[in-house]
Every structure is written in C-alpha cells, then in structure tokens.
Protein backbone atom coordinates (compact mmCIF):
# COMPACT_ATOMS: atom_id res chain seq x y z
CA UNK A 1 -184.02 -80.09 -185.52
CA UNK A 2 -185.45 -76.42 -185.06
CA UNK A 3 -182.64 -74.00 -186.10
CA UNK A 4 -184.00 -71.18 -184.15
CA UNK A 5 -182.62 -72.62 -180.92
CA UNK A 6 -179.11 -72.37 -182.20
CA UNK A 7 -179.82 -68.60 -182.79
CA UNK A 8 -181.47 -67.70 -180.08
CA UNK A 9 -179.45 -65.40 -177.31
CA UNK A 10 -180.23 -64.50 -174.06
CA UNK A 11 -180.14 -60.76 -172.80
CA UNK A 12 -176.82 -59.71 -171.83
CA UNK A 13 -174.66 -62.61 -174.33
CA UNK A 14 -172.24 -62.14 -176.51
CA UNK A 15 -173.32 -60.24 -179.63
CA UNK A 16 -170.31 -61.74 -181.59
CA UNK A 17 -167.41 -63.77 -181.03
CA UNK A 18 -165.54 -62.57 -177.80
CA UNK A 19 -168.05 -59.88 -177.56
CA UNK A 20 -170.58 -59.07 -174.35
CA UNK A 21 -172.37 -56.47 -174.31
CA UNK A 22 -172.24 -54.63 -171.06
CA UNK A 23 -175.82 -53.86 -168.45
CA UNK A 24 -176.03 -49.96 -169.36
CA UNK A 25 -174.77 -47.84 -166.25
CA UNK A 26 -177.18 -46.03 -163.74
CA UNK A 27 -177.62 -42.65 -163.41
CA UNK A 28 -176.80 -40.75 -160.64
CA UNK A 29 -178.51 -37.23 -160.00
CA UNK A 30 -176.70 -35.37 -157.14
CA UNK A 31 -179.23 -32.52 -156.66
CA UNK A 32 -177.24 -29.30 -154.42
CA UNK A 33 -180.10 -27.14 -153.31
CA UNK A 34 -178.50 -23.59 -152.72
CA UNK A 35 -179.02 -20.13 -151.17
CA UNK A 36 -176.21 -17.64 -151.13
CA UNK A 37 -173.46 -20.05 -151.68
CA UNK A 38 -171.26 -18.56 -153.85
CA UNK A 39 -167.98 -18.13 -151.81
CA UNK A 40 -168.07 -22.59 -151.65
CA UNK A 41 -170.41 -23.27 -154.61
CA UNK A 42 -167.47 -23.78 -157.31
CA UNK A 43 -165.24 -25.58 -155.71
CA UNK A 44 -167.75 -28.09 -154.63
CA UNK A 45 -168.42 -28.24 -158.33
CA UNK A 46 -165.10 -28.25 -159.35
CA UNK A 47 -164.95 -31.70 -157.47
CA UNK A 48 -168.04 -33.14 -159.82
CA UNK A 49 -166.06 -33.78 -163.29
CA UNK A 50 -168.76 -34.47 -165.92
CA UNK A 51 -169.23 -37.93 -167.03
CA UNK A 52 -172.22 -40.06 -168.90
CA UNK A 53 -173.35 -41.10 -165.89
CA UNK A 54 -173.60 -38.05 -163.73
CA UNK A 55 -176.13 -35.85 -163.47
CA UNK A 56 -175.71 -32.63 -161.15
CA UNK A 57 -178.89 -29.81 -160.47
CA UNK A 58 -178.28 -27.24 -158.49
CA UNK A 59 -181.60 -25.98 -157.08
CA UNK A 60 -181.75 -22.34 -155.91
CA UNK A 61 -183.85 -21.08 -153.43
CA UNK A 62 -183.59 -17.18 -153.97
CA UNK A 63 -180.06 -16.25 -153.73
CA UNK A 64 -178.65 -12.70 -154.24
CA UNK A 65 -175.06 -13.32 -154.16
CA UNK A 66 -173.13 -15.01 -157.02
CA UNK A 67 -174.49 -18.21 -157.07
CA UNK A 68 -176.18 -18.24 -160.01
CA UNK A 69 -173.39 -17.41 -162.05
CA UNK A 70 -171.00 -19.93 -160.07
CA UNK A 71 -173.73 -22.68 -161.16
CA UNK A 72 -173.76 -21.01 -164.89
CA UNK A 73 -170.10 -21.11 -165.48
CA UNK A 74 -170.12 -24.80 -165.49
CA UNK A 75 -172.06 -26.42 -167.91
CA UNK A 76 -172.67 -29.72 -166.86
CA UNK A 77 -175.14 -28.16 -164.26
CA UNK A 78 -178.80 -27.82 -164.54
CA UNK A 79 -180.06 -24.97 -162.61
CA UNK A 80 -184.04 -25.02 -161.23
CA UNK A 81 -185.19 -22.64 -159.08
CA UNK A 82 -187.84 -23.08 -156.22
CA UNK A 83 -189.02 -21.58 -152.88
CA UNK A 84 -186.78 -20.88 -149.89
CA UNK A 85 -186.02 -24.10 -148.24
CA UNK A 86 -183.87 -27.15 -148.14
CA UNK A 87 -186.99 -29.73 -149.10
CA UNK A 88 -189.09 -27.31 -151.53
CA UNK A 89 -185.62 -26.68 -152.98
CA UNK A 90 -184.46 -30.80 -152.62
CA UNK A 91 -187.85 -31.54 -154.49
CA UNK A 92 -187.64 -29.09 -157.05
CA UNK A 93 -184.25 -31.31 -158.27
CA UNK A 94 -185.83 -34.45 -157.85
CA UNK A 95 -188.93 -33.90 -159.82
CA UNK A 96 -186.59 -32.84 -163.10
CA UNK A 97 -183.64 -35.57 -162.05
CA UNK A 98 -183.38 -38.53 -164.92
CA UNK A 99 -181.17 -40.56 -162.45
CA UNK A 100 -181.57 -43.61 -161.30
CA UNK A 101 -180.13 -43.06 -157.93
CA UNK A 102 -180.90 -39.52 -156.19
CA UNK A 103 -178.13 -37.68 -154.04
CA UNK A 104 -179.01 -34.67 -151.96
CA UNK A 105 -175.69 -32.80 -151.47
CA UNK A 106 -174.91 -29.49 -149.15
CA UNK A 107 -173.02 -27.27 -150.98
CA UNK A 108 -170.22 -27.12 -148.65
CA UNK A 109 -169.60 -31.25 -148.77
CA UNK A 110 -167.51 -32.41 -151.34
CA UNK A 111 -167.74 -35.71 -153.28
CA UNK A 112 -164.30 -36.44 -154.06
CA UNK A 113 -163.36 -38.89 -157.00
CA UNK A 114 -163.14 -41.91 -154.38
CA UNK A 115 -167.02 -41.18 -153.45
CA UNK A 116 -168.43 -41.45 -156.28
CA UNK A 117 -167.06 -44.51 -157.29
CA UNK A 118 -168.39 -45.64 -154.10
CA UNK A 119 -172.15 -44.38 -155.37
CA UNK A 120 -171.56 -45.60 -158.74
CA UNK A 121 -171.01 -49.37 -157.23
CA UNK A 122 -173.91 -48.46 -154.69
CA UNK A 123 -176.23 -47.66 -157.92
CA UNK A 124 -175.00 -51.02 -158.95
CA UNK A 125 -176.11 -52.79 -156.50
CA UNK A 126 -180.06 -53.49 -156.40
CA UNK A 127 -179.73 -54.49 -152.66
CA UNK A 128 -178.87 -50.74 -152.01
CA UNK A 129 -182.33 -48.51 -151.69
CA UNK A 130 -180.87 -45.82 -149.65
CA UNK A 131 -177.89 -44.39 -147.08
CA UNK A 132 -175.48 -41.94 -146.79
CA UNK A 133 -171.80 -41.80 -146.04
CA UNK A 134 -169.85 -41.84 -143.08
CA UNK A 135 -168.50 -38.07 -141.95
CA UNK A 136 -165.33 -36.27 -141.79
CA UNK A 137 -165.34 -32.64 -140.74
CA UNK A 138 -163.08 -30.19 -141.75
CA UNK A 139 -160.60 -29.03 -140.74
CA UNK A 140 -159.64 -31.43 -138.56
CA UNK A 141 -159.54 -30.13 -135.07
CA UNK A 142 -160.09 -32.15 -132.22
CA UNK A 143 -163.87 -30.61 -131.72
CA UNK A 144 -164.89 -31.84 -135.39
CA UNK A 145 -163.47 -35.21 -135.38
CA UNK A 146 -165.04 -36.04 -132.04
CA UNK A 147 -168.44 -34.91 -133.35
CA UNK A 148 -167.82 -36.48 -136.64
CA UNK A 149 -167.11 -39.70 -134.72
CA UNK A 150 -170.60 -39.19 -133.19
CA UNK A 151 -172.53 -38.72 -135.85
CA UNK A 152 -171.04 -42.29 -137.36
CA UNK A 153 -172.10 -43.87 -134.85
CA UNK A 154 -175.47 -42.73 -134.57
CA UNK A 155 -175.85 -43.57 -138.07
CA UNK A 156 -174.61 -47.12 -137.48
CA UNK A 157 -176.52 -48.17 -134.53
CA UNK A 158 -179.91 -46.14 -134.95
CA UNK A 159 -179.88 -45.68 -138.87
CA UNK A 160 -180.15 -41.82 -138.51
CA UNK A 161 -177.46 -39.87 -140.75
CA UNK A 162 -177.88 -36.13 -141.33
CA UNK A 163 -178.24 -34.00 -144.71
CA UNK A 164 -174.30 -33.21 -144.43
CA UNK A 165 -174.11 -36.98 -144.84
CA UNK A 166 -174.80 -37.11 -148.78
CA UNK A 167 -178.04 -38.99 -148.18
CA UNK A 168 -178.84 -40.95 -151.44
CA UNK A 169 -182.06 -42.61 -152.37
CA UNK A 170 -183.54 -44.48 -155.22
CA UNK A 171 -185.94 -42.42 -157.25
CA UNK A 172 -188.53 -45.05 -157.10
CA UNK A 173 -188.14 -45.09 -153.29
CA UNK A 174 -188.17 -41.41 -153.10
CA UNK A 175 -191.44 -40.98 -154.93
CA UNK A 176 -192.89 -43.79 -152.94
CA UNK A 177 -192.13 -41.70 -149.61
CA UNK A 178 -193.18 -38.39 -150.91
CA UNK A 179 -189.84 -36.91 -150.68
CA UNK A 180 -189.10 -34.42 -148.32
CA UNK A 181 -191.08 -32.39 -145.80
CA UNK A 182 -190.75 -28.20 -146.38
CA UNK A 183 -190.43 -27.99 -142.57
CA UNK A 184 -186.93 -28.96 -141.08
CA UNK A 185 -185.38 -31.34 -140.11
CA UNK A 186 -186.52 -32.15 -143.19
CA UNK A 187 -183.49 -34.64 -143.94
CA UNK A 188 -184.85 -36.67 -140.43
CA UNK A 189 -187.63 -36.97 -140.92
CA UNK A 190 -186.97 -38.49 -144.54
CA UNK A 191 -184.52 -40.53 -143.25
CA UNK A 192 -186.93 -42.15 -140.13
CA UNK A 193 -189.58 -42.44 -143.49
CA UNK A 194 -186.87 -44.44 -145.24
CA UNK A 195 -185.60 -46.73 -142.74
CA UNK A 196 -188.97 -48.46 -142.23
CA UNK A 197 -189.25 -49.57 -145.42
CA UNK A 198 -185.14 -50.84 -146.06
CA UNK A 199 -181.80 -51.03 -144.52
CA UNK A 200 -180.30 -47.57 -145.24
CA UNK A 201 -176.12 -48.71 -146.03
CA UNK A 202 -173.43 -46.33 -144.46
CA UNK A 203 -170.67 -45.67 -147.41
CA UNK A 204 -166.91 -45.10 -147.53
CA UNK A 205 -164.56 -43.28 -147.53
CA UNK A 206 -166.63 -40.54 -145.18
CA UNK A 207 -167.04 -37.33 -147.28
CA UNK A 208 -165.27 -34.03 -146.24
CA UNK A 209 -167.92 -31.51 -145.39
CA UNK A 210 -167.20 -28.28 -143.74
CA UNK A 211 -167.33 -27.63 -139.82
CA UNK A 212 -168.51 -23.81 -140.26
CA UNK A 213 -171.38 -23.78 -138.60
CA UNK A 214 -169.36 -25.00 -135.46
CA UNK A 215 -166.72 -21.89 -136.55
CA UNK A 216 -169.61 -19.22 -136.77
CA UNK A 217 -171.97 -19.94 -134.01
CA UNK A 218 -169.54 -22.18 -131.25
CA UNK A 219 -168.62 -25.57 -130.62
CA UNK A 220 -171.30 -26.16 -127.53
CA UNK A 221 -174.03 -23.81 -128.59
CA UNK A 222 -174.07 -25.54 -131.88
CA UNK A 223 -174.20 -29.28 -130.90
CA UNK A 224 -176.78 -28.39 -128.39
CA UNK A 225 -179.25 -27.06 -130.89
CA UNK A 226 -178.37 -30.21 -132.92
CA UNK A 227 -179.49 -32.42 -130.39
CA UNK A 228 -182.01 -30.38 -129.33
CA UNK A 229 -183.78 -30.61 -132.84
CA UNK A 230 -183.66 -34.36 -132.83
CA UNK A 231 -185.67 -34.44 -129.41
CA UNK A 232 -187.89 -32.34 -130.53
CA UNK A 233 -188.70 -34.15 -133.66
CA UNK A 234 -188.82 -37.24 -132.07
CA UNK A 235 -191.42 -35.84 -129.46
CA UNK A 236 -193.12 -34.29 -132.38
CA UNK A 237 -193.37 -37.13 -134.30
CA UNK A 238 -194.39 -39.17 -131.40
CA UNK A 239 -197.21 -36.61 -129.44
CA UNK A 240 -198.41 -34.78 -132.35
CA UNK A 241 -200.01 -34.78 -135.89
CA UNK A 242 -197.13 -32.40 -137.46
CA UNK A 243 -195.95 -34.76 -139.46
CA UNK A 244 -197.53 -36.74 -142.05
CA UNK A 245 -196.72 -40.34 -143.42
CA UNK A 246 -195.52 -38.75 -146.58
CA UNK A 247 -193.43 -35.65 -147.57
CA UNK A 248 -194.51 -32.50 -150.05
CA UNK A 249 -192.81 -33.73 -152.92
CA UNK A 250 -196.75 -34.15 -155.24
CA UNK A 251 -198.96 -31.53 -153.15
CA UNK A 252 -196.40 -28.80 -152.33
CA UNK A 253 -197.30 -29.70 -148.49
CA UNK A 254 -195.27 -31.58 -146.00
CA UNK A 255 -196.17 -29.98 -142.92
C-alpha cells in the first residue's frame, strides 16, 4: 500500500481535525475620484469603516477646498492625485488599486453597511464580472424617486446604469477594456464596453446618492441634459470615430 495517499489533502481540506481552512477573501477597491468635495467628502467616508478587505483611494483631480485634508484625516484612505476629470481621475485609482473587485464611487453616494455586504458576496461570486446597484435619491421627494425609478429600469432592461450607480468591475475586466475614456460620459461609454463582453448584475439594496444636481440646476432642465447626453453618445458612437474600442487607462488617451 503507498502511504502517501493517506496523507495527501486536497486544497481547501481540513488542516486538522474539525479544522477547514477558509478561500482567502477578495479585495474590494472603491476608488472616489474628487474635486472640491469637501462639504460631503467625510461623511461619505465616515460610511466606509476599515476592514481587511477594503480598500478605499480617493483620487483628486485639483481641488482647492478642503478635500485633501477631509481624505487625510482618515487613514484608511490612499490619496493619488491626477488630471481634472472623472476617467483620468477613475484611472489614476485603478492603476494603484490591489483589489480584486474595482468600485468607482461619487463622492456624494454612500455605501452603507448593507452594500457592501452586498459587494463582498458579489466579489464572491465568479459569475459576477461587473454591475452596479439599483438607485435611491435623496431626499425623497416625489421628483427623485420618480427619476430614481427610471434610472432602474433602464438599467434592467437595456443594461445601462450611470456613475451615481456605484458601477463595479473586475480588475481583470477593467484592464481588458482599457478603463475609462477622459471624455464624458465616460461612465457610458464604459458601461456599453462592458456589457458586450458579460451580463452586468443590478445589486441591492439601491444606494442613497444625493439629488443636488436636480436642487442646483432644476428638476426639468437637469433630466433633459441627462437624456440629451445619452442621445448624443449613442449617435456619436454610432456616426462617428470619437470613440475608440478601448478607454485611456495604458496611453493616457480615450478620446
């Protein structure tokens, strides 16, 4: 009889009697990219409790307010610093991220305890390559939850959920796409990138993000130039050469 068989174990057994060790846990980056968001920087941090598993970068893009020293007085976060704009700034994270699962977070949307445990399971979950969460806007007036309701949809039945969304990717996937453009809608067209290569899930609970731009600029006048930029980049993307198969995440390019 060969006595080596009896001793052999298989990755994942027991190491012991009783005893199994455990698949180590991803890591999630959430990468905020920033610019003058100091009033609604900390308590969106505030929300992120450090833990093994969670990596947060705030990337700023120039800002002249507080916001560096919000980001400083917490020191779970790593700060980077890039050009002006949501992709350069998006990429900058994503090039110094460790995670295994990427999460591009506005700084005015807040993942509450119940969200992340919905990410951690995603980052589980090898089927998951990339999504977003389902909305809710704050505060809740009649306005916000009817265009919060919209936006759901749209991400169910066409697979198109917006930057205020929490869109999460898988760094491998990310890469593969070239990450984002440094041209907006830069979070589209990532998204329209990602969806032809995997189902892109739709998480819950919906995360709370902030219906100021609604407040500052008007309820009409501001979902008009919403879906006014999503014609537009569909006809661009359609008629013209503007943008390219990949994003400027290697070449500093993207449009």
């Amino acid at each position: 009889m060969n006595h080596n068989i009896r001793n052999r174990r298989e990755p994942g057994s027991a190491q012991g009697p009783g005893r199994v060790v455990p698949p180590p846990q991803p890591i999630i980056s959430i990468i905020l990219p920033v610019l003058n968001e100091a009033p609604i920087l900390g308590a969106t941090l505030t929300i992120l409790a450090p833990a093994p598993d969670l990596e947060i970068i705030v990337a700023d893009g120039g800002s002249t307010d507080a916001t560096l020293a919000v980001a400083a007085a917490f020191p779970q976060v790593r700060l980077v610093t890039a050009p002006r704009g949501r992709g350069s700034q998006m990429n900058a994270g994503a090039r110094v991220a460790r995670g295994d699962l990427l999460v591009f977070l506005h700084a005015d949307t807040f993942l509450a305890p119940a969200r992340l445990a919905a990410l951690r399971r995603a980052a589980a979950d090898s089927r998951v390559r990339a999504g977003a969460f389902e909305l809710r806007l704050t505060p809740r007036s009649a306005f916000l939850r009817f265009i919060a309701w919209g936006a759901n949809w749209r991400s169910r039945l066409f697979h198109l959920p917006y930057g205020d969304q929490a869109i999460f990717v898988r760094r491998d996937l990310f890469f593969a796409v070239g990450g984002f453009a440094h041209q907006p809608p830069e979070d589209l067209d990532l998204v329209i990138r990602l969806r032809r290569l995997t189902r892109l899930h739709l998480l819950r609970p919906p995360v709370a993000s902030s219906g100021r731009k609604w407040r500052q600029h008007g309820n009409l006048k501001t979902t008009g130039r919403h879906w006014l930029g999503l014609i537009r980049h569909l006809a661009e993307r359609f008629l013209t050469r503007r943008w390219p198969s990949k994003g400027g995440l290697i070449d500093g390019g993207g449009g």
